[in-house]
PDB file of N, CA and C in Angstrom:
ATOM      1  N   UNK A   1      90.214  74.758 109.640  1.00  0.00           N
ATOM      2  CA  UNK A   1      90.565  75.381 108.356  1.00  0.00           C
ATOM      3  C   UNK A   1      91.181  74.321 107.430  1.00  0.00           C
ATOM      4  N   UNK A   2      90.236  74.129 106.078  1.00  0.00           N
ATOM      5  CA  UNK A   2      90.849  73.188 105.296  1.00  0.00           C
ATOM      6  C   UNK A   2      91.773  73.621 104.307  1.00  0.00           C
ATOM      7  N   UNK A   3      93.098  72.536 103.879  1.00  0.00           N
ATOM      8  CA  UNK A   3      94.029  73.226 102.987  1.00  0.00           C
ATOM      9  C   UNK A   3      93.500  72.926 102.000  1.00  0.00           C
ATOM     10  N   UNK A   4      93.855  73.334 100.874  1.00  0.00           N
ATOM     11  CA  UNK A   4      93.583  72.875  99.360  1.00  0.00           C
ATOM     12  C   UNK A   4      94.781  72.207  98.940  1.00  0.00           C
ATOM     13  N   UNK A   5      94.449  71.437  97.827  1.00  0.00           N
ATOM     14  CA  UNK A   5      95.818  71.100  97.129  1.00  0.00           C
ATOM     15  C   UNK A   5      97.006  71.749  96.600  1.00  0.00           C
ATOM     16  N   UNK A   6      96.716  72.976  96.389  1.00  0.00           N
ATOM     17  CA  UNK A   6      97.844  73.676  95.857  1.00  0.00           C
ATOM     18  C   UNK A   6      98.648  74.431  97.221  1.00  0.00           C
ATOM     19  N   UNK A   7      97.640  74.927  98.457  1.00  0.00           N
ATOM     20  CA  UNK A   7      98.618  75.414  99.669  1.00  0.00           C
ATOM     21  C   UNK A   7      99.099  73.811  99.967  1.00  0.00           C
ATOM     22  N   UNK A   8      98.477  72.183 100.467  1.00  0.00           N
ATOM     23  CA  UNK A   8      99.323  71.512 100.971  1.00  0.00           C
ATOM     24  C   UNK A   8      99.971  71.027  99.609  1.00  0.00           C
ATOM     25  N   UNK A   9     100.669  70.867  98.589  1.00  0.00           N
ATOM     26  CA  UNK A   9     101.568  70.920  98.015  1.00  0.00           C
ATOM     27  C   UNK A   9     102.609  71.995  98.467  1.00  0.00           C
ATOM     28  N   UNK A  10     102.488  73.281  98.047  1.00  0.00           N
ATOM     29  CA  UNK A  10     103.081  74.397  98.614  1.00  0.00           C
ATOM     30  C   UNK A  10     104.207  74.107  99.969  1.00  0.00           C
ATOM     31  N   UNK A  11     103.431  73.654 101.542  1.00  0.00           N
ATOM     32  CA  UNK A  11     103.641  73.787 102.563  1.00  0.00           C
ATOM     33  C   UNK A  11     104.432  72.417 102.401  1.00  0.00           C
ATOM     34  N   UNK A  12     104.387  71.295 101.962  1.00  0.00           N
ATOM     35  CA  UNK A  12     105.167  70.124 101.637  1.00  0.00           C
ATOM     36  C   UNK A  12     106.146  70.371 100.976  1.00  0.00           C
ATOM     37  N   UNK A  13     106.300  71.277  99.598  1.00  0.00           N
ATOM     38  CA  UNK A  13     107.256  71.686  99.333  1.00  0.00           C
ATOM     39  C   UNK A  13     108.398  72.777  99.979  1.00  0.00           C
ATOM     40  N   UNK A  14     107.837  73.829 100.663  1.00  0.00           N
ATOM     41  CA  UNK A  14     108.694  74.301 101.342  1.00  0.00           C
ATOM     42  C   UNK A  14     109.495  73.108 102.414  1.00  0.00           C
ATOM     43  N   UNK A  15     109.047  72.426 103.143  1.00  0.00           N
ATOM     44  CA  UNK A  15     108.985  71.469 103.984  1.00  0.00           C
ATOM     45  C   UNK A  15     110.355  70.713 103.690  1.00  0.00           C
ATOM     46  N   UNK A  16     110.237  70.142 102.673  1.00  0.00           N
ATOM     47  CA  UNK A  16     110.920  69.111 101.792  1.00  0.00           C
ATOM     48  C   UNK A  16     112.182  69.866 101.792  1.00  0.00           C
ATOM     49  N   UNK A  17     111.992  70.821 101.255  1.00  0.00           N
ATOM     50  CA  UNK A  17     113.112  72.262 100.889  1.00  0.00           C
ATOM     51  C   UNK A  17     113.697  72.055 101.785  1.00  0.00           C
ATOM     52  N   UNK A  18     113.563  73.004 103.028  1.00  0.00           N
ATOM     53  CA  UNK A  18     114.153  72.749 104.291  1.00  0.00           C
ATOM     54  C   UNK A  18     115.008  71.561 104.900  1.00  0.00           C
ATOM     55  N   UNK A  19     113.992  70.696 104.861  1.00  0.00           N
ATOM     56  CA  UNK A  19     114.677  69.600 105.776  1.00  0.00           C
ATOM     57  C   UNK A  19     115.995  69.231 104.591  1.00  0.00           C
ATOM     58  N   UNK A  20     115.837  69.169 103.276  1.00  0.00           N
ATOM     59  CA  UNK A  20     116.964  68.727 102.733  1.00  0.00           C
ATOM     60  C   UNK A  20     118.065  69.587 102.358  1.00  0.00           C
ATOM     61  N   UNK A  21     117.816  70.807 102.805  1.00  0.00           N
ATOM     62  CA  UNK A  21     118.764  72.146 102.411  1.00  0.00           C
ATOM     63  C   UNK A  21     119.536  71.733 103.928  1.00  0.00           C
ATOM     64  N   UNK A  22     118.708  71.628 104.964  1.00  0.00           N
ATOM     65  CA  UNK A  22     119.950  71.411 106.713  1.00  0.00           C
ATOM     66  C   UNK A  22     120.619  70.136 106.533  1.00  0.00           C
ATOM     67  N   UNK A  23     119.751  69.350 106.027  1.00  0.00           N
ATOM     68  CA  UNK A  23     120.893  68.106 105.791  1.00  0.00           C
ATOM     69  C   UNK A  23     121.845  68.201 105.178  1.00  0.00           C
ATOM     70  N   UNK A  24     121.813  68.820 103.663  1.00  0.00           N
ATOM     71  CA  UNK A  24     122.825  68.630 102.890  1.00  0.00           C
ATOM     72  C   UNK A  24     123.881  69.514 104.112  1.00  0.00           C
ATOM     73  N   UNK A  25     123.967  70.584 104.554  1.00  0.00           N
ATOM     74  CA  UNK A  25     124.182  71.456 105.070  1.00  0.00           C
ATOM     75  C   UNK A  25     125.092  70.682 106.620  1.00  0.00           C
ATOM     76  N   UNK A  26     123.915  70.003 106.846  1.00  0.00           N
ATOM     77  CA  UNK A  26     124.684  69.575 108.090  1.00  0.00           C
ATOM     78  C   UNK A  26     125.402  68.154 107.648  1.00  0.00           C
ATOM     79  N   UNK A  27     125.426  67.109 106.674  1.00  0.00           N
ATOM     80  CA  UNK A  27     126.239  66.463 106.189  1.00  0.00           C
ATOM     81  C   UNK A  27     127.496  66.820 105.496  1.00  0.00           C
ATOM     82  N   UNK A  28     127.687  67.998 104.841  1.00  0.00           N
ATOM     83  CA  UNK A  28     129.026  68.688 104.377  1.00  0.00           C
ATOM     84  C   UNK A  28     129.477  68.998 105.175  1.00  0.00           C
ATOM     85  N   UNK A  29     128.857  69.666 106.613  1.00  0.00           N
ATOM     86  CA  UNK A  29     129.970  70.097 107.756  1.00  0.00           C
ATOM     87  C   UNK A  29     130.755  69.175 108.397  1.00  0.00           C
ATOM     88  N   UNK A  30     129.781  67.858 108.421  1.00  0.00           N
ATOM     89  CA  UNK A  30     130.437  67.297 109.500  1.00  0.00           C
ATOM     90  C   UNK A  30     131.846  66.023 108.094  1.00  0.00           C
ATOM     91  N   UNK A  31     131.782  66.041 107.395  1.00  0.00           N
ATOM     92  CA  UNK A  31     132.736  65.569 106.266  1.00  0.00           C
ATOM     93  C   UNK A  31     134.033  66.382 106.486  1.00  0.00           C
TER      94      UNK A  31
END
């Protein structure tokens, strides 16, 4: 199943989201 550009944009952006929402997340805790 091929993605298109707008779902892998999409799935990169959620992606991106994530990983930098736990970081920020897990860098304020541990401060």
């Amino acid at each position: 199943m091929a993605l298109d550009a707008g779902q892998l944009h999409a799935l990169v952006g959620v992606s991106l989201n994530t990983y930098f929402t736990t970081n920020l997340k897990n860098s304020g805790r541990s401060r």
